[in-house]
PDB file of N, CA and C in Angstrom:
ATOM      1  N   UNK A   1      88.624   4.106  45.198  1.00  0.00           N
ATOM      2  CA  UNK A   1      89.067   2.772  45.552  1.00  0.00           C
ATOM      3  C   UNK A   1      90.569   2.678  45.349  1.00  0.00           C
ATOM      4  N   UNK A   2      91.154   1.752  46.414  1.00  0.00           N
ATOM      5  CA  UNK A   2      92.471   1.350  46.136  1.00  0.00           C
ATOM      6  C   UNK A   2      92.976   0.393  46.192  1.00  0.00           C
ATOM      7  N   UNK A   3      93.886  -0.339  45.702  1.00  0.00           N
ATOM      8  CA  UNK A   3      94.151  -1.523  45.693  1.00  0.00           C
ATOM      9  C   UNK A   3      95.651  -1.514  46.252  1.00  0.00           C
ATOM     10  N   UNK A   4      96.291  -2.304  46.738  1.00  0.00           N
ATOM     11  CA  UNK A   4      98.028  -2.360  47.666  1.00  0.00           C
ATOM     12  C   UNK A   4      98.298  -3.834  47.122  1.00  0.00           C
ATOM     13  N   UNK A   5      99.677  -4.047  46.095  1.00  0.00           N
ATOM     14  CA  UNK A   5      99.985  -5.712  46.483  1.00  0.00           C
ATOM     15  C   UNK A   5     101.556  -4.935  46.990  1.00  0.00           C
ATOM     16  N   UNK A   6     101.335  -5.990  48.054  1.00  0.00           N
ATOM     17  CA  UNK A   6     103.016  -5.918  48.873  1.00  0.00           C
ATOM     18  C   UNK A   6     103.543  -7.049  48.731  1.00  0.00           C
ATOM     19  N   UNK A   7     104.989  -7.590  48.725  1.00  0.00           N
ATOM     20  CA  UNK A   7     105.396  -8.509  48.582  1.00  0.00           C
ATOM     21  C   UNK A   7     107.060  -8.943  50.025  1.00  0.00           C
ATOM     22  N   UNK A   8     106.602  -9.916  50.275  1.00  0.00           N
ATOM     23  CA  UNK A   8     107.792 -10.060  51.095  1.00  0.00           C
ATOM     24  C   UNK A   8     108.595 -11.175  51.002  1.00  0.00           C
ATOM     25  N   UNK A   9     109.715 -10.982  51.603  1.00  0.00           N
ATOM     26  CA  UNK A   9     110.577 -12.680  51.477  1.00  0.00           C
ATOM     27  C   UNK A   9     110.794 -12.744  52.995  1.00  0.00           C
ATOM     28  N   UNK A  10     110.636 -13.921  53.456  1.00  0.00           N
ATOM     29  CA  UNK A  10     110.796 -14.087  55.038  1.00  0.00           C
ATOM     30  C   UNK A  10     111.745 -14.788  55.137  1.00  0.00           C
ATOM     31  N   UNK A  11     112.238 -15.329  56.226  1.00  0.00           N
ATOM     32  CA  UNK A  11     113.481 -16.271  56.554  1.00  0.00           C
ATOM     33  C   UNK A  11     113.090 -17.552  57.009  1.00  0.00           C
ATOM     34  N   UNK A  12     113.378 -18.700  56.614  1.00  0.00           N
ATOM     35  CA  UNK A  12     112.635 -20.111  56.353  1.00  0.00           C
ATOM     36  C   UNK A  12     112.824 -20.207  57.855  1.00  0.00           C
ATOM     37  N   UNK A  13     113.507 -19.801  59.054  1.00  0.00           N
ATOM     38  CA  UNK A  13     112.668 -20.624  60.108  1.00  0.00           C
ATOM     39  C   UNK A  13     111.694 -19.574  60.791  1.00  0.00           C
ATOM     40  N   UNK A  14     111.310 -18.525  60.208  1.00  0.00           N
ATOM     41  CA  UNK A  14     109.874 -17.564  60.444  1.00  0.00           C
ATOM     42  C   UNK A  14     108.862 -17.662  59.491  1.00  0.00           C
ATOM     43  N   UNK A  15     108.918 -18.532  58.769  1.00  0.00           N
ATOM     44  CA  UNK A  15     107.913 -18.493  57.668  1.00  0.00           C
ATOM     45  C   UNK A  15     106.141 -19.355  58.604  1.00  0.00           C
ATOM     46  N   UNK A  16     106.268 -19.582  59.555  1.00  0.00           N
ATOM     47  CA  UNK A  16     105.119 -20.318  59.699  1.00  0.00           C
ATOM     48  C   UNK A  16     104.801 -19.403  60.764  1.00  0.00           C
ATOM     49  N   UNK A  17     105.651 -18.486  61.999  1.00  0.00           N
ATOM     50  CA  UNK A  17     105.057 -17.603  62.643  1.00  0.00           C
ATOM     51  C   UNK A  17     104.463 -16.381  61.493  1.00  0.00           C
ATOM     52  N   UNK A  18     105.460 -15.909  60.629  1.00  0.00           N
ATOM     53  CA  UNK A  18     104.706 -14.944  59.516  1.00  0.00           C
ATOM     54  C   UNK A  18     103.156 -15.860  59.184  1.00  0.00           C
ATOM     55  N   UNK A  19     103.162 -16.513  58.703  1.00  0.00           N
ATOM     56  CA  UNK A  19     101.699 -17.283  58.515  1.00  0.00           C
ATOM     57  C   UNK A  19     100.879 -17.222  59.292  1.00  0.00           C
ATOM     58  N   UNK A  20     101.006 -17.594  60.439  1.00  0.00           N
ATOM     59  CA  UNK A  20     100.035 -17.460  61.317  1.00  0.00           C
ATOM     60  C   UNK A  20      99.597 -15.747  62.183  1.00  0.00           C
ATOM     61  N   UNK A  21     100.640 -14.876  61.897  1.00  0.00           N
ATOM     62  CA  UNK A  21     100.165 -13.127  61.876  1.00  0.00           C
ATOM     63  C   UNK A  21      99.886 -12.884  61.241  1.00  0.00           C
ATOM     64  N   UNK A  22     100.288 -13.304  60.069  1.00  0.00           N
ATOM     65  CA  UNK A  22      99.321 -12.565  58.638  1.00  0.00           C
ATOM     66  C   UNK A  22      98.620 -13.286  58.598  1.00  0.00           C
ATOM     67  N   UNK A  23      97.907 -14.442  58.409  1.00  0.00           N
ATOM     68  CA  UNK A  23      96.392 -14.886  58.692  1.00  0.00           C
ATOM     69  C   UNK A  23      95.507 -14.274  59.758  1.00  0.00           C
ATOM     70  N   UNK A  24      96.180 -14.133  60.781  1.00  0.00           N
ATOM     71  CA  UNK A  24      94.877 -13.395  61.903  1.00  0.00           C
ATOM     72  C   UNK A  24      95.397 -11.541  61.189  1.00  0.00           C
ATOM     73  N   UNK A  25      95.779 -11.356  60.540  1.00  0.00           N
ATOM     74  CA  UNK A  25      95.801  -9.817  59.887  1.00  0.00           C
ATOM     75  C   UNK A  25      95.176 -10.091  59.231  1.00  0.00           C
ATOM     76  N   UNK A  26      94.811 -10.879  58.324  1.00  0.00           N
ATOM     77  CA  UNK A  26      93.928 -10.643  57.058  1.00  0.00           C
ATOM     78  C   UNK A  26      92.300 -10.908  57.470  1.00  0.00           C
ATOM     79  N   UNK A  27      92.156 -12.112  58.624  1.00  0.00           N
ATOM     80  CA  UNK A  27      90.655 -12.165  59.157  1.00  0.00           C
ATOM     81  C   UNK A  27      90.066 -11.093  59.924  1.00  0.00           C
ATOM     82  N   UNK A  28      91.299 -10.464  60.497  1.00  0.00           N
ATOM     83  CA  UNK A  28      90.446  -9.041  61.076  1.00  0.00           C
ATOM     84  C   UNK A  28      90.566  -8.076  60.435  1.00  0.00           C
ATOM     85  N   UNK A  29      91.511  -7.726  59.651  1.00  0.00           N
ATOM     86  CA  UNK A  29      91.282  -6.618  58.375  1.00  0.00           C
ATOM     87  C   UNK A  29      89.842  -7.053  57.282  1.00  0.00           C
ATOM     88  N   UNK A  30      89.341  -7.906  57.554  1.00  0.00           N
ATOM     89  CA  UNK A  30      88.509  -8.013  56.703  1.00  0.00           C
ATOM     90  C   UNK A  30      87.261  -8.223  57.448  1.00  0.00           C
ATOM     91  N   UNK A  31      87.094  -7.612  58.912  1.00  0.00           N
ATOM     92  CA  UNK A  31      86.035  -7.105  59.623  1.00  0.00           C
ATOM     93  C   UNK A  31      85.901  -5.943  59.419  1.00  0.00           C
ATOM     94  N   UNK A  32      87.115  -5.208  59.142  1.00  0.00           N
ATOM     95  CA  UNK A  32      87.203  -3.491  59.052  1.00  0.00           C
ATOM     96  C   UNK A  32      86.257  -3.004  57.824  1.00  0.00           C
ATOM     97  N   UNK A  33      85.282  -2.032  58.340  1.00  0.00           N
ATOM     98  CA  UNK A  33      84.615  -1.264  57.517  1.00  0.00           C
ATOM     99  C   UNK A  33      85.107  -0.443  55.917  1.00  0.00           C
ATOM    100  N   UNK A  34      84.902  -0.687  55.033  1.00  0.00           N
ATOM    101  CA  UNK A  34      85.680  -0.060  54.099  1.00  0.00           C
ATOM    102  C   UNK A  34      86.907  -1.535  53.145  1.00  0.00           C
ATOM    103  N   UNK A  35      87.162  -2.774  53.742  1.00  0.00           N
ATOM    104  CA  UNK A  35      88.183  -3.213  53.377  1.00  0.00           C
ATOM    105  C   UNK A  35      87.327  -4.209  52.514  1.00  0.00           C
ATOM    106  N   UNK A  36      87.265  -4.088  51.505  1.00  0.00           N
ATOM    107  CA  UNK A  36      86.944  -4.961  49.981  1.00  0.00           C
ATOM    108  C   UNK A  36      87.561  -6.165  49.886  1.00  0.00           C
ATOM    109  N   UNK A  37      89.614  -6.694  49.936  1.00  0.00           N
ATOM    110  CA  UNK A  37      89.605  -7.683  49.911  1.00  0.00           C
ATOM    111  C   UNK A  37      91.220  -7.605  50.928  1.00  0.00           C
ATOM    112  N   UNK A  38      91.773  -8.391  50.999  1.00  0.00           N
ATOM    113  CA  UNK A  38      92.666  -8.901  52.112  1.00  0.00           C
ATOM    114  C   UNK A  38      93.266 -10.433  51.419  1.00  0.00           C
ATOM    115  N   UNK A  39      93.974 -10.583  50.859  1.00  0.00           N
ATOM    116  CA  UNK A  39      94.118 -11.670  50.843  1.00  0.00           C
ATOM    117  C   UNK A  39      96.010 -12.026  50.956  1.00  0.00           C
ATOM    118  N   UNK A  40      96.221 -13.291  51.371  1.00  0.00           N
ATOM    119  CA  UNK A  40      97.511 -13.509  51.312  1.00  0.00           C
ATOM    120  C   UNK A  40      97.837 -14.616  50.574  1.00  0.00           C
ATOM    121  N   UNK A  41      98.479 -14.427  50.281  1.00  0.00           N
ATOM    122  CA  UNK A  41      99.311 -15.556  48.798  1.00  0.00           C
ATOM    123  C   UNK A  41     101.024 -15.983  49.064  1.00  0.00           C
ATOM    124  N   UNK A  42     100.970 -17.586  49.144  1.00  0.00           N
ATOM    125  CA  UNK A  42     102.337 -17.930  49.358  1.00  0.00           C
ATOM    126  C   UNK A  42     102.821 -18.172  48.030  1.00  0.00           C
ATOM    127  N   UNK A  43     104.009 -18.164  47.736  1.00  0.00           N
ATOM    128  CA  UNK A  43     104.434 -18.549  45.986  1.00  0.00           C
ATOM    129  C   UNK A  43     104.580 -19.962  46.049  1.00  0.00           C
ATOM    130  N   UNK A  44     104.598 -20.597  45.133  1.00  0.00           N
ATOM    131  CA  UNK A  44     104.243 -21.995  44.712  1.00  0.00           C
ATOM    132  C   UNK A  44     105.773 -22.694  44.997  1.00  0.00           C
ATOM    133  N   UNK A  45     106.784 -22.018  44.365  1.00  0.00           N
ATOM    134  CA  UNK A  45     107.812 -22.355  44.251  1.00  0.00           C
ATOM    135  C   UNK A  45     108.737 -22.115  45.422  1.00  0.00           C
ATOM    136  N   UNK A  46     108.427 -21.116  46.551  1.00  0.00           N
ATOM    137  CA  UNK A  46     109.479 -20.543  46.689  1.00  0.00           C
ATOM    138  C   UNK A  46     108.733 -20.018  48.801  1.00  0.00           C
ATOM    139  N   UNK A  47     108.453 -21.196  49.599  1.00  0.00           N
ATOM    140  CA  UNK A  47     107.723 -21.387  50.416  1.00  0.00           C
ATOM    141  C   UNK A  47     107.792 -19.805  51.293  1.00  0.00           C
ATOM    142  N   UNK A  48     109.025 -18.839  51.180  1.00  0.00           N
ATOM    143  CA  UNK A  48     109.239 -17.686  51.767  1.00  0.00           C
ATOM    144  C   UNK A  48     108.853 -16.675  51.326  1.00  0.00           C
ATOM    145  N   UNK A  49     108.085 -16.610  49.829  1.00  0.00           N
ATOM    146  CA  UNK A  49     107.912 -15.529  49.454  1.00  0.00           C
ATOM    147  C   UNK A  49     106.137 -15.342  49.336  1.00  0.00           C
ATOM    148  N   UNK A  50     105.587 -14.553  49.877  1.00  0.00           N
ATOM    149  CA  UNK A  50     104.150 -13.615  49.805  1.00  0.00           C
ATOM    150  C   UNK A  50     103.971 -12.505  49.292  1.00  0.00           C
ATOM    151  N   UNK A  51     102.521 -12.215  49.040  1.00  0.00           N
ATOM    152  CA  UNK A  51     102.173 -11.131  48.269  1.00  0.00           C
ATOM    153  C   UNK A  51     101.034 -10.759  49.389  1.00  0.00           C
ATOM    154  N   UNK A  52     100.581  -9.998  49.585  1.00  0.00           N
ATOM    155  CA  UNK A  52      99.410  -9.545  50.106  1.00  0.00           C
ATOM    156  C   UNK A  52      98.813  -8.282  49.641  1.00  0.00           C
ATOM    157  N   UNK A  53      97.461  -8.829  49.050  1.00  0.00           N
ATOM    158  CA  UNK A  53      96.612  -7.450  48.335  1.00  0.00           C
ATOM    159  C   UNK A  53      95.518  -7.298  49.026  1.00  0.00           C
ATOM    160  N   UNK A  54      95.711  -5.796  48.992  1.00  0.00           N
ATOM    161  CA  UNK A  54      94.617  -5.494  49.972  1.00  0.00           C
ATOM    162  C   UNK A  54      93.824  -4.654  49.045  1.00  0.00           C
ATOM    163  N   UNK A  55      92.487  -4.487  48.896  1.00  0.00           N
ATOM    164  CA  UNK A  55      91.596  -3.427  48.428  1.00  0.00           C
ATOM    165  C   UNK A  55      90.723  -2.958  49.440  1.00  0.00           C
ATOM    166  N   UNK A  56      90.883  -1.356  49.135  1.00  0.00           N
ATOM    167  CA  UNK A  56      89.863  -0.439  50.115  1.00  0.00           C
ATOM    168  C   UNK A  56      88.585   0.173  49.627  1.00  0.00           C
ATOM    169  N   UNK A  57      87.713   1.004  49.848  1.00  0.00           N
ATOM    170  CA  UNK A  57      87.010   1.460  49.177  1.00  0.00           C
ATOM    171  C   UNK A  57      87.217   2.598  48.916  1.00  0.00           C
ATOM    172  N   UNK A  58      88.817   3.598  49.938  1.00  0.00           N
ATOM    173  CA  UNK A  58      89.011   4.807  49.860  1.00  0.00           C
ATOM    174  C   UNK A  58      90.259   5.020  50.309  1.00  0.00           C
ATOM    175  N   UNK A  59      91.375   5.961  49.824  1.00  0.00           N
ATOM    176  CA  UNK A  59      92.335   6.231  50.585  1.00  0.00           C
ATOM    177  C   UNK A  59      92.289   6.273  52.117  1.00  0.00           C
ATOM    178  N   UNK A  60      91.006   6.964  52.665  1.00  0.00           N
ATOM    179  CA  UNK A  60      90.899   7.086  53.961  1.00  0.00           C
ATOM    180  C   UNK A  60      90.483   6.069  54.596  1.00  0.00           C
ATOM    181  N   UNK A  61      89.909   5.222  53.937  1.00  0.00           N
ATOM    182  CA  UNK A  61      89.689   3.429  55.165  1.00  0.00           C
ATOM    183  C   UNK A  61      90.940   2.686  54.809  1.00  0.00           C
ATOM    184  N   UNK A  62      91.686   2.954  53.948  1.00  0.00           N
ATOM    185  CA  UNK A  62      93.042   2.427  53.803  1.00  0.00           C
ATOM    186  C   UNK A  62      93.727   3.206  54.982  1.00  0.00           C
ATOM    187  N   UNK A  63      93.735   4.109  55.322  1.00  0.00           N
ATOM    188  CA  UNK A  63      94.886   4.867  56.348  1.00  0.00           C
ATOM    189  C   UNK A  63      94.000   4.601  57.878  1.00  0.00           C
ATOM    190  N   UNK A  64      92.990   4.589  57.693  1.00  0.00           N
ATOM    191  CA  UNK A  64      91.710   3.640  59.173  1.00  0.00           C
ATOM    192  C   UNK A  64      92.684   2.894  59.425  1.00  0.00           C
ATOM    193  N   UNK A  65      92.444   1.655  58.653  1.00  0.00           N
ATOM    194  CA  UNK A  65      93.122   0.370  58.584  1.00  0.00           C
ATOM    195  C   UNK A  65      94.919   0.310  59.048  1.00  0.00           C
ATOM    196  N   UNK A  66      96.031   1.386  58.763  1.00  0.00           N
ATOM    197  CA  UNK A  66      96.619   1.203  59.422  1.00  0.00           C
ATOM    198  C   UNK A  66      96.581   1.627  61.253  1.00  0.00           C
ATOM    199  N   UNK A  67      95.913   2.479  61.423  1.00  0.00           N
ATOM    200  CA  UNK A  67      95.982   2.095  63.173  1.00  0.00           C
ATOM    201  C   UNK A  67      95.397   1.761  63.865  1.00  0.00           C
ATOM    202  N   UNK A  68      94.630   0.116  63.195  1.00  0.00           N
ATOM    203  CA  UNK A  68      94.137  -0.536  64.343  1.00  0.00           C
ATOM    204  C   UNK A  68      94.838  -1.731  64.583  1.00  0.00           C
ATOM    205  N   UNK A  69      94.290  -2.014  65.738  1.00  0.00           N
ATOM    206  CA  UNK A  69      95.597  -2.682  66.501  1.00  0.00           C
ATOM    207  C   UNK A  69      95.926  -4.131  65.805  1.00  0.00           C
ATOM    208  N   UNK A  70      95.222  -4.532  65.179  1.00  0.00           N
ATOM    209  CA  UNK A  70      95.477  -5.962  64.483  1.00  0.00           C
ATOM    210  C   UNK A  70      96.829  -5.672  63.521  1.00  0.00           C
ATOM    211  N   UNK A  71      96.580  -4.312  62.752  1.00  0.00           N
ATOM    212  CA  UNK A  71      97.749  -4.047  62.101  1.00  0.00           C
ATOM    213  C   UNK A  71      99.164  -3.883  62.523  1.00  0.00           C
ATOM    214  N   UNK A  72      98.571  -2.713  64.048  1.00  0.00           N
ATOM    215  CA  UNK A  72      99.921  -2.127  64.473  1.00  0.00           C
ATOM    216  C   UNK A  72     100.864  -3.232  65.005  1.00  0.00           C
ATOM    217  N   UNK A  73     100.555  -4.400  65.279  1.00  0.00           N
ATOM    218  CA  UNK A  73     100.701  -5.124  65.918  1.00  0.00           C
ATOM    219  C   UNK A  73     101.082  -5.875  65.166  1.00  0.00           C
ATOM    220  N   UNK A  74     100.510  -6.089  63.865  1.00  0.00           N
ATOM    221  CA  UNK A  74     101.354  -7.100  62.933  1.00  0.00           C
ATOM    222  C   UNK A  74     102.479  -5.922  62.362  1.00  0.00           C
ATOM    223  N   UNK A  75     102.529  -5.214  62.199  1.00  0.00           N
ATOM    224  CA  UNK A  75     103.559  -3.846  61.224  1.00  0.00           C
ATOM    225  C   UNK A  75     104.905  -4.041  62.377  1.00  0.00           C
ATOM    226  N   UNK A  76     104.422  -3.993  63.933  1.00  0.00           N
ATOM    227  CA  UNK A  76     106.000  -4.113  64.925  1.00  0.00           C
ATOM    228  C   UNK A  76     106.435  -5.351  64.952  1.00  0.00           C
ATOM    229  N   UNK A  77     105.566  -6.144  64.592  1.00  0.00           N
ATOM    230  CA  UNK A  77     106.375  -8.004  64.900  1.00  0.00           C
ATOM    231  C   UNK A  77     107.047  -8.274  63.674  1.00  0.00           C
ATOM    232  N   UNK A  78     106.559  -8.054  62.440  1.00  0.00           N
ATOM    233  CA  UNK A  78     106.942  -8.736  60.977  1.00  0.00           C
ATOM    234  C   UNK A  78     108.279  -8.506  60.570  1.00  0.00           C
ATOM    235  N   UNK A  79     108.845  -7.181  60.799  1.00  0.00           N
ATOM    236  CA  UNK A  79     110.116  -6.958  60.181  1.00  0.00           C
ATOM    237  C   UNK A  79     111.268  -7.902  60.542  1.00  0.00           C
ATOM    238  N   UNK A  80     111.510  -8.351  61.494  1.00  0.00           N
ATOM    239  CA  UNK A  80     112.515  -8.752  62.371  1.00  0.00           C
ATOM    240  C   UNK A  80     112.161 -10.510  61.321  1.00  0.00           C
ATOM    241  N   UNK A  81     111.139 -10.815  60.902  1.00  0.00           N
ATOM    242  CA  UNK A  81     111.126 -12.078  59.927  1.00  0.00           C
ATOM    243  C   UNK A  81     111.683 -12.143  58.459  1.00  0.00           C
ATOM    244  N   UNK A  82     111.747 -10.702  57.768  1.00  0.00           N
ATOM    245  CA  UNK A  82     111.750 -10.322  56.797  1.00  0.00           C
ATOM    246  C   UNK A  82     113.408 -10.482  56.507  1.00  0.00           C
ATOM    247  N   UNK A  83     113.692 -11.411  55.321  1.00  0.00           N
ATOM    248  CA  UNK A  83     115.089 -11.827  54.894  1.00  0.00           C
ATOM    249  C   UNK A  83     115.888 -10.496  53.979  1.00  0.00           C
ATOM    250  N   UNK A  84     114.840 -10.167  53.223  1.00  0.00           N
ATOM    251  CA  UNK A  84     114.883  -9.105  52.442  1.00  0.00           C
ATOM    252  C   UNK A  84     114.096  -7.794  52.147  1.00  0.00           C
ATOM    253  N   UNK A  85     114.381  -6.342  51.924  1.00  0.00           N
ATOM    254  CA  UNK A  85     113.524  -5.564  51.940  1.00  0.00           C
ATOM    255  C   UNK A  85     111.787  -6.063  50.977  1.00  0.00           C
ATOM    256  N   UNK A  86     111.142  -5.093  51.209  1.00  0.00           N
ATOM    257  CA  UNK A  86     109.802  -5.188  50.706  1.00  0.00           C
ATOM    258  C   UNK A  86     109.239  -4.217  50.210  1.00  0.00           C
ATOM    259  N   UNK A  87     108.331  -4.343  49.214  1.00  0.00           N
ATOM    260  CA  UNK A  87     108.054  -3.626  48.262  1.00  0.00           C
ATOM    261  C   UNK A  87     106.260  -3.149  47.922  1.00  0.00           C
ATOM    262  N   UNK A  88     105.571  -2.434  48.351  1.00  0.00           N
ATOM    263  CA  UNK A  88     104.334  -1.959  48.103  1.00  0.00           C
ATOM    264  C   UNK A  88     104.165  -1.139  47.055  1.00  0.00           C
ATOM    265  N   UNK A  89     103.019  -1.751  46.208  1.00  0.00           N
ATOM    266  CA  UNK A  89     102.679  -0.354  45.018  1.00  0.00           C
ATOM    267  C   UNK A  89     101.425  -0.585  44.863  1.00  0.00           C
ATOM    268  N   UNK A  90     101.176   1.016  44.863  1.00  0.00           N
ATOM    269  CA  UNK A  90      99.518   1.064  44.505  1.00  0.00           C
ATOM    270  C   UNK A  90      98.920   1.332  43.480  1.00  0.00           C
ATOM    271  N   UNK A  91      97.508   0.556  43.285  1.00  0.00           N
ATOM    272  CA  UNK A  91      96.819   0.522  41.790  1.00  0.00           C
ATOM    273  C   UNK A  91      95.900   0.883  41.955  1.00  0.00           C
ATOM    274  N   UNK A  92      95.074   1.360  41.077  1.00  0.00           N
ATOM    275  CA  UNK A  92      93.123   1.587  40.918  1.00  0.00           C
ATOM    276  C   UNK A  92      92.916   0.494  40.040  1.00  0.00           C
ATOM    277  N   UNK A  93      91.793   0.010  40.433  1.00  0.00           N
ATOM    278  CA  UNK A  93      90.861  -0.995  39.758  1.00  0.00           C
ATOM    279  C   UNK A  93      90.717  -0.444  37.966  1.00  0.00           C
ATOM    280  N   UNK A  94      90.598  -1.295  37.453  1.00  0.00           N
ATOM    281  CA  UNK A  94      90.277  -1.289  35.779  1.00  0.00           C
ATOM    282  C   UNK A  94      89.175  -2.058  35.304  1.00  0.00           C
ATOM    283  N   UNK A  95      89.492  -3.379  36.077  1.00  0.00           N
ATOM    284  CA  UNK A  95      88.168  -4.155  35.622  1.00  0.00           C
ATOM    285  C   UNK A  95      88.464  -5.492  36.361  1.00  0.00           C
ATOM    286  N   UNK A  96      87.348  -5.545  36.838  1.00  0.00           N
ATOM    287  CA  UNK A  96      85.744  -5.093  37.117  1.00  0.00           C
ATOM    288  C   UNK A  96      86.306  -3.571  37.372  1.00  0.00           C
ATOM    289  N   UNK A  97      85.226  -2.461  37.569  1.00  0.00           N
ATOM    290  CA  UNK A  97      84.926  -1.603  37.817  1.00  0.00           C
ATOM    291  C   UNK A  97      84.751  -1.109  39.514  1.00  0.00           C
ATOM    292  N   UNK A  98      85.600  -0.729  40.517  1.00  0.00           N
ATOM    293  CA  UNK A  98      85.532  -0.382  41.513  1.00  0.00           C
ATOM    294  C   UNK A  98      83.966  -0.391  42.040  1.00  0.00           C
ATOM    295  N   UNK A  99      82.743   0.074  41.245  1.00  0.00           N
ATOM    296  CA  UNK A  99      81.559  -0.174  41.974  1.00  0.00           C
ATOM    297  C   UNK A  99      80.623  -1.457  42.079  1.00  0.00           C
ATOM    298  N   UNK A 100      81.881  -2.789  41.126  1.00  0.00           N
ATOM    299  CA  UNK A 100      81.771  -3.817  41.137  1.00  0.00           C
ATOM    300  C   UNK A 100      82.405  -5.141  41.631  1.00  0.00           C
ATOM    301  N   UNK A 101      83.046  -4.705  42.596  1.00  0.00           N
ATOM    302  CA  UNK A 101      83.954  -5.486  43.548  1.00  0.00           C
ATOM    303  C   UNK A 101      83.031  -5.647  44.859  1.00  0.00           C
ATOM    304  N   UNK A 102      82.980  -6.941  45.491  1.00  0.00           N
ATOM    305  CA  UNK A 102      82.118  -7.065  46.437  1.00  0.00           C
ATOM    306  C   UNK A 102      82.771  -7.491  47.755  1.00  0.00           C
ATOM    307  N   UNK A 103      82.914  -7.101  48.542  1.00  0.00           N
ATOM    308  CA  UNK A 103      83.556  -8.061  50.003  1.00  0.00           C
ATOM    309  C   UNK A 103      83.098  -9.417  50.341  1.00  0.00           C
TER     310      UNK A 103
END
């Protein structure tokens, strides 16, 4: 199992097209076989900045998941919104226990 939080800062007059690609990224990444959770998170304070964590069940439905087209498609549009670079790091589950995470 793997877990991804990425974090981005967008530019306040793309912040609602970013919203609305990464929402239809996260409802169809979370049709994809293998994808545990998907979620996107705006910061409370700070209306431009997101996190998005994704959990897989395997390195290899994590690397599935980048070339289908919901992704590729959000991965060529997003940058050009992005105010500042961005940052991905990956974790393994601790607890709960990877065979206890449910989609």
């Amino acid at each position: 199992m793997i877990v991804t939080v990425s974090s981005y800062k967008i530019l306040p007059e793309r912040i609602q097209e970013f919203l609305e690609i990464s929402s239809e990224l996260s409802k169809e990444s979370l049709k994809e076989n293998g994808v545990l959770r998907f979620d996107l998170l705006q910061n409370d304070g700070d209306e431009g900045r997101f996190v998005i964590i994704e959990a897989y069940e395997s390195e290899s439905k994590r690397k599935s998941h980048l070339e289908t087209p919901h992704f590729v498609n959000w991965r060529r549009t997003v940058p050009e919104m992005f105010s500042q670079g961005t940052t991905t790091v990956y974790y393994k589950p601790v607890s709960p226990k990877p065979e206890d995470w449910k989609k």
